[in-house]
N, C-alpha and C. Protein backbone atom coordinates (compact mmCIF):
# COMPACT_ATOMS: atom_id res chain seq x y z
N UNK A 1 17.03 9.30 10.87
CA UNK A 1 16.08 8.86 9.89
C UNK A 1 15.34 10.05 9.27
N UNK A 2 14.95 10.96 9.94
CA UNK A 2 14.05 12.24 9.52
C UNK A 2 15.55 13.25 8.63
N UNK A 3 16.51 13.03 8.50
CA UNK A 3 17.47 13.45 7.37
C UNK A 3 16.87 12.65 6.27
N UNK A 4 17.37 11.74 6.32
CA UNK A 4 17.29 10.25 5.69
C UNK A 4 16.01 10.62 4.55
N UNK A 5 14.75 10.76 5.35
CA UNK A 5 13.37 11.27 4.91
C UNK A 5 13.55 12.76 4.07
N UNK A 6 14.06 13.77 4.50
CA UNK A 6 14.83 14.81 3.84
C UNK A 6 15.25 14.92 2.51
N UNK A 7 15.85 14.18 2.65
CA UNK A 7 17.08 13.95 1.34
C UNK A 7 16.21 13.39 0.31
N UNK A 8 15.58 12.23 0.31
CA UNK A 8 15.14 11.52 -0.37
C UNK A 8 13.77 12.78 -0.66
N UNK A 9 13.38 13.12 -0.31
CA UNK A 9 11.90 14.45 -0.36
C UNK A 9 12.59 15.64 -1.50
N UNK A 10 14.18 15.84 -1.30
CA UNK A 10 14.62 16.73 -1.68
C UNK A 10 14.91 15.91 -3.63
N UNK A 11 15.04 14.71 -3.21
CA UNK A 11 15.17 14.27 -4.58
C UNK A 11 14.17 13.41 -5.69
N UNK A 12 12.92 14.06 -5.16
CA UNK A 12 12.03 13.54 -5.41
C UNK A 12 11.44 12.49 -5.56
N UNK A 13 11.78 11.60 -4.49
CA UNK A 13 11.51 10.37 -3.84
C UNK A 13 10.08 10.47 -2.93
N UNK A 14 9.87 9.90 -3.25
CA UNK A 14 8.41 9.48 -2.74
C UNK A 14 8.34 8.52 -0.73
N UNK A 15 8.55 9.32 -0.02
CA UNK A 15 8.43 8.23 1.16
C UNK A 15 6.95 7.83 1.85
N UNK A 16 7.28 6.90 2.73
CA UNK A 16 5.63 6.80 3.11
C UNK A 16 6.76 6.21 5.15
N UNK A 17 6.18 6.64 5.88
CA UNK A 17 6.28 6.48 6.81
C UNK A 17 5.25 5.72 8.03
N UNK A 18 5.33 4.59 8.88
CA UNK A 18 4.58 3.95 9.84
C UNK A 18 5.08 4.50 11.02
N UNK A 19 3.92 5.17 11.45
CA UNK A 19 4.33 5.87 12.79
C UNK A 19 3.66 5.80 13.96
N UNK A 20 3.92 4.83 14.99
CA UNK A 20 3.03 3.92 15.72
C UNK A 20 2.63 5.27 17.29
N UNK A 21 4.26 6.21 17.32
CA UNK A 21 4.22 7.19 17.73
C UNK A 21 4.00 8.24 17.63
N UNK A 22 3.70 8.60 16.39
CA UNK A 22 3.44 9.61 15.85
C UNK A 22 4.56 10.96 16.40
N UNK A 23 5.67 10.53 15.98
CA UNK A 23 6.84 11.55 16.14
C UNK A 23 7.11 12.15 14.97
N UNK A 24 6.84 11.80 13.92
CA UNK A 24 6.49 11.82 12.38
C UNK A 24 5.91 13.20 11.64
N UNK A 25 4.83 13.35 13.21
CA UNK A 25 3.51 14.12 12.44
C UNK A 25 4.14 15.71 12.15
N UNK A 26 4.72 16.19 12.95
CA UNK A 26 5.47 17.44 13.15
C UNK A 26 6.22 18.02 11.49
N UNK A 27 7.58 16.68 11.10
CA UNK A 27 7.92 16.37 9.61
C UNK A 27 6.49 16.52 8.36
N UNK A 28 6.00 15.77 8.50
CA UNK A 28 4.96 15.58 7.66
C UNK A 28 4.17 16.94 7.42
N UNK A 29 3.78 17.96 8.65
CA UNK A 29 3.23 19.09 8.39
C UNK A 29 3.95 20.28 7.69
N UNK A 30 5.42 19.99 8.15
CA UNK A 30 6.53 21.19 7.47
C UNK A 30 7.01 20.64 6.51
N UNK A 31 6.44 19.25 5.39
CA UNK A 31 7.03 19.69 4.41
C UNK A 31 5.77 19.21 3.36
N UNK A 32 4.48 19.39 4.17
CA UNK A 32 3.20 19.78 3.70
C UNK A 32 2.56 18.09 2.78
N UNK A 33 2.98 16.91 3.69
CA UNK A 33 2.53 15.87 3.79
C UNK A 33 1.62 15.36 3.96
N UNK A 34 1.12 14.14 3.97
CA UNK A 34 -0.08 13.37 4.28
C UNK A 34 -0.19 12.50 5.59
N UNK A 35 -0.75 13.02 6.21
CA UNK A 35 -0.67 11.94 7.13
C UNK A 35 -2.08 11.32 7.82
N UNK A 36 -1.95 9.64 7.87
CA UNK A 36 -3.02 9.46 8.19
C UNK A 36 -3.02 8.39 9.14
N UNK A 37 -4.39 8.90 9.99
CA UNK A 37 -4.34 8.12 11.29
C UNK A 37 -4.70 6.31 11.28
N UNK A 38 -4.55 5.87 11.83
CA UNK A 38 -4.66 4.58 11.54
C UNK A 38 -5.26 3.93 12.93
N UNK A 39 -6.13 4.46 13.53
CA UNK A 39 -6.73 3.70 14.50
C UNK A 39 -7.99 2.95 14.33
N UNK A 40 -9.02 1.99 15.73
CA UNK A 40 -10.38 1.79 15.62
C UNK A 40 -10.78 2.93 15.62
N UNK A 41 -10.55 4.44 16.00
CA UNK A 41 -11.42 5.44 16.09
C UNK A 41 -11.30 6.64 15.13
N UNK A 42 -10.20 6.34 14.36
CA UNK A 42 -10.18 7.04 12.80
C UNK A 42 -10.67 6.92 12.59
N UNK A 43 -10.86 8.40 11.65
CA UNK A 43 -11.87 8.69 10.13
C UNK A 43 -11.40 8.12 9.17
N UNK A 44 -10.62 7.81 9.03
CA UNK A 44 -10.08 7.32 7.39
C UNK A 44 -9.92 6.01 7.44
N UNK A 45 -10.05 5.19 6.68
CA UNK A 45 -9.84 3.86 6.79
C UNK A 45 -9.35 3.32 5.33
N UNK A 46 -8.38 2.24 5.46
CA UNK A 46 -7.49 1.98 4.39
C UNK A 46 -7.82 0.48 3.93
N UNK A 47 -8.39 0.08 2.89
CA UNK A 47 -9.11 -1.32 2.43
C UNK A 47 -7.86 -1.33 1.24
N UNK A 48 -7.27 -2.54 1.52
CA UNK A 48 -6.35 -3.32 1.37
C UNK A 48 -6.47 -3.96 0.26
N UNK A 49 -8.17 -4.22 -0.18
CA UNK A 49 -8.57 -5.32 -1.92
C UNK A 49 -9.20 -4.17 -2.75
N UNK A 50 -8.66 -1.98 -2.28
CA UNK A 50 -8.76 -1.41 -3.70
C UNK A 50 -7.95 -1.88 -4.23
N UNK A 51 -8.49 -1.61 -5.88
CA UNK A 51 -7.47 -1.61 -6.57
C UNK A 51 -6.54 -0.34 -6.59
N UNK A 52 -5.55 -0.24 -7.06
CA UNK A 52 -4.94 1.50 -7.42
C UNK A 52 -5.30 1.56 -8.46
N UNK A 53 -5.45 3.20 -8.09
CA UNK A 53 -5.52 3.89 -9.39
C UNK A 53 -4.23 3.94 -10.34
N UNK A 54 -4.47 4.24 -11.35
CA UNK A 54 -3.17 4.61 -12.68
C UNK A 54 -2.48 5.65 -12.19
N UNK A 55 -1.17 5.95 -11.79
CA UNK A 55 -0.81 7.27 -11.82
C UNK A 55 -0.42 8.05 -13.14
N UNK A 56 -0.82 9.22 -13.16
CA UNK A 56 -0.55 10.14 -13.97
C UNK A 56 0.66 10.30 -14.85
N UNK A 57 1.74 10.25 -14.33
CA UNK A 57 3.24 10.55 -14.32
C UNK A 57 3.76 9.14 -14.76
N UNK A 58 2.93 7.94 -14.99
CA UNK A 58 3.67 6.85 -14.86
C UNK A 58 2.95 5.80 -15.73
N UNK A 59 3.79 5.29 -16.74
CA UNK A 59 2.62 4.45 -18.31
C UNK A 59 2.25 3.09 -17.47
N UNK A 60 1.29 2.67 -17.33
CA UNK A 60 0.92 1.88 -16.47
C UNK A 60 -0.34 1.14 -16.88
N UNK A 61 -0.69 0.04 -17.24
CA UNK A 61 -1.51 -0.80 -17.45
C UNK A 61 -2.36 -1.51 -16.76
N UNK A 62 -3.39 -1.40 -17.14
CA UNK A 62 -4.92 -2.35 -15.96
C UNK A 62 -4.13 -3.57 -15.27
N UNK A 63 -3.48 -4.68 -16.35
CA UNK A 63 -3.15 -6.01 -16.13
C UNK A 63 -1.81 -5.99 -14.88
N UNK A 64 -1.22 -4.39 -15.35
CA UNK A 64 -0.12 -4.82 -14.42
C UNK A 64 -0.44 -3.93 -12.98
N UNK A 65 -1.53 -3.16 -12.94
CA UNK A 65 -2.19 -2.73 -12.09
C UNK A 65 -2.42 -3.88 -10.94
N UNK A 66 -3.42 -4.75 -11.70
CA UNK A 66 -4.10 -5.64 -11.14
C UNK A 66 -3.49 -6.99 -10.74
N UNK A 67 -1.77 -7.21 -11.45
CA UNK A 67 -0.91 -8.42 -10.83
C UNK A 67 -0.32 -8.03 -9.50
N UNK A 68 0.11 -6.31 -9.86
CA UNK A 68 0.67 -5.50 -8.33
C UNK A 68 -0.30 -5.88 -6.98
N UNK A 69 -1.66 -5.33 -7.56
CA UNK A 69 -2.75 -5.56 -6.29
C UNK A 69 -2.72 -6.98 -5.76
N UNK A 70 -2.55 -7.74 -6.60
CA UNK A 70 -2.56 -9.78 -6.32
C UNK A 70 -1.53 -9.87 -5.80
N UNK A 71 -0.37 -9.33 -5.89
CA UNK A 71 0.92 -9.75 -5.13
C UNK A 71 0.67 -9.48 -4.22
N UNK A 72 0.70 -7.94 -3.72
CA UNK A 72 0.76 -7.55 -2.69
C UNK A 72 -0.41 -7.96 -1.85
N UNK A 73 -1.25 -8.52 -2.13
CA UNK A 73 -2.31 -9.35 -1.40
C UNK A 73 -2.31 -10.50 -0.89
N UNK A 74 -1.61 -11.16 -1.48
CA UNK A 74 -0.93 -12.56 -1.20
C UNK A 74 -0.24 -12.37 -0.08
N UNK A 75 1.04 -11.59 -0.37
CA UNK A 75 2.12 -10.80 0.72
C UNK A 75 0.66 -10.52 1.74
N UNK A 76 0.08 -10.07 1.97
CA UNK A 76 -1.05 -9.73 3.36
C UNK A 76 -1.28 -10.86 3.47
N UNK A 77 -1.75 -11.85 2.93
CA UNK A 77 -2.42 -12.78 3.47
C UNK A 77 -1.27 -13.86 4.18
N UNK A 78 0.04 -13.89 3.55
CA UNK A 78 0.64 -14.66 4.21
C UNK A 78 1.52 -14.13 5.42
N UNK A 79 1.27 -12.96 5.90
CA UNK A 79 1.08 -11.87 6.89
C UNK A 79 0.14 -12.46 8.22
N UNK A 80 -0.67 -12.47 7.44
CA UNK A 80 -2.17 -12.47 8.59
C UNK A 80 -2.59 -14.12 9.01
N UNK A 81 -2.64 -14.92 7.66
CA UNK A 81 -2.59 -16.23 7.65
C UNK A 81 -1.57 -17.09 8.25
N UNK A 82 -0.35 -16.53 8.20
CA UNK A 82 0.59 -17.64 8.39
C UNK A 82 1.35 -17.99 7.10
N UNK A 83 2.79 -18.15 6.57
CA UNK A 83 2.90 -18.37 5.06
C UNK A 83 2.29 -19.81 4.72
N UNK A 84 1.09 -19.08 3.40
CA UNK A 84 0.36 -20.11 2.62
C UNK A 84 1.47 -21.02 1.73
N UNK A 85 1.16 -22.01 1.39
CA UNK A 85 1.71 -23.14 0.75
C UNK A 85 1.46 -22.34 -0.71
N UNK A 86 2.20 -23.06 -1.77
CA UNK A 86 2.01 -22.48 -3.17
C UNK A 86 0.72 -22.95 -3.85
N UNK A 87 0.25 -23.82 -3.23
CA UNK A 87 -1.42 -24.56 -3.57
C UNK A 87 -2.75 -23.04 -3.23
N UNK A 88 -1.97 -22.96 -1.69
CA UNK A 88 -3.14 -21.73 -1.30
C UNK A 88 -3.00 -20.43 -1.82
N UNK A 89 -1.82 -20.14 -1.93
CA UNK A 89 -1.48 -18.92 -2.89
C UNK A 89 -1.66 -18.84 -4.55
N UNK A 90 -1.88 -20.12 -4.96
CA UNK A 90 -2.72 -20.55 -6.68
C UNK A 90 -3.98 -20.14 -6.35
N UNK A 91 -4.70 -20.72 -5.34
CA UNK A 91 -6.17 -20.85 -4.72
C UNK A 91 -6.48 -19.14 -5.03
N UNK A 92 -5.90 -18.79 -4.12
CA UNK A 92 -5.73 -17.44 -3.48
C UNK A 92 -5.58 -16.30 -4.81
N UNK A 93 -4.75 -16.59 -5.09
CA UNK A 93 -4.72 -15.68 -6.61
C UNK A 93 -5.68 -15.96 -7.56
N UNK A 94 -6.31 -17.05 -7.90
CA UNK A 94 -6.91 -17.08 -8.72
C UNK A 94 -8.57 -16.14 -8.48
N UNK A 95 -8.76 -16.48 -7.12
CA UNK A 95 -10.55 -15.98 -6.83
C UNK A 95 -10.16 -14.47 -6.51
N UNK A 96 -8.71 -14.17 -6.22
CA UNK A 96 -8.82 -12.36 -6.63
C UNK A 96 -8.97 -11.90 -8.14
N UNK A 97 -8.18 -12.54 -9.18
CA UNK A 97 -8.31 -12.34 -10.42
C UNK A 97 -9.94 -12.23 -10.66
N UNK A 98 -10.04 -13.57 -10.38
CA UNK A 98 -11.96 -13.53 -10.91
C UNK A 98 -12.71 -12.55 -9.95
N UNK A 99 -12.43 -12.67 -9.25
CA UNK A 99 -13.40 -11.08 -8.13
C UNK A 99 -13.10 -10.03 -8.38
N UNK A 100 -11.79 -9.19 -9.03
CA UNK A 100 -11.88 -8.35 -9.85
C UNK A 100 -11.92 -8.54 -11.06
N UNK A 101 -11.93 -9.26 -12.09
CA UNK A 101 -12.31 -9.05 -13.15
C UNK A 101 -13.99 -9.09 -13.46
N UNK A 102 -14.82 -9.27 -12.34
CA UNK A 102 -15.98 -9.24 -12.14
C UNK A 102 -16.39 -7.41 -12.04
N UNK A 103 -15.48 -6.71 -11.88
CA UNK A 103 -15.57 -5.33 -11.31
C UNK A 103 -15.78 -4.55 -12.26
């Protein structure tokens, strides 16, 4: 897999790695990566209802910013919840739309 990770680095592919072992971290420093801890006793902490930012490199729009963030939120919730019915996922999408468009 750490080829695998290689190759794709070498072709300017973008990876992101979950590393519960952190066998990872070693890769990540030699080819001058990010890596971040993910515990209760981390410094960094990762909130799930930012929005993203625009990237630079890439023509990208608020609306489709903000359908990406709703999907992939949904996808969490029917993660954490249990899969929601298409009623709770209407529900569900709609009071993210209005809670960020409040922003």
């Amino acid at each position: 897999m750490k080829l695998e990770i290689l190759r794709a680095l070498m072709l300017g592919i973008d990876v992101i790695v979950i590393d519960p072992e952190n066998e990872y971290k070693p890769l990540v420093d030699t080819v001058g990566g990010g890596y971040i801890n993910i515990s209760l006793n981390a410094r960094e902490r990762l909130n799930p209802f930012d929005l993203p930012k625009g990237l630079k490199d890439q023509e990208s729009y608020p609306g489709d910013r903000l359908r990406e963030a709703v999907v992939g939120l949904i996808g969490l919730m029917n993660l954490l919840l249990g899969k929601c019915t298409p009623s709770e996922e209407s529900i569900l999408e709609r009071a993210m739309v209005t809670t960020y468009s409040l922003k």
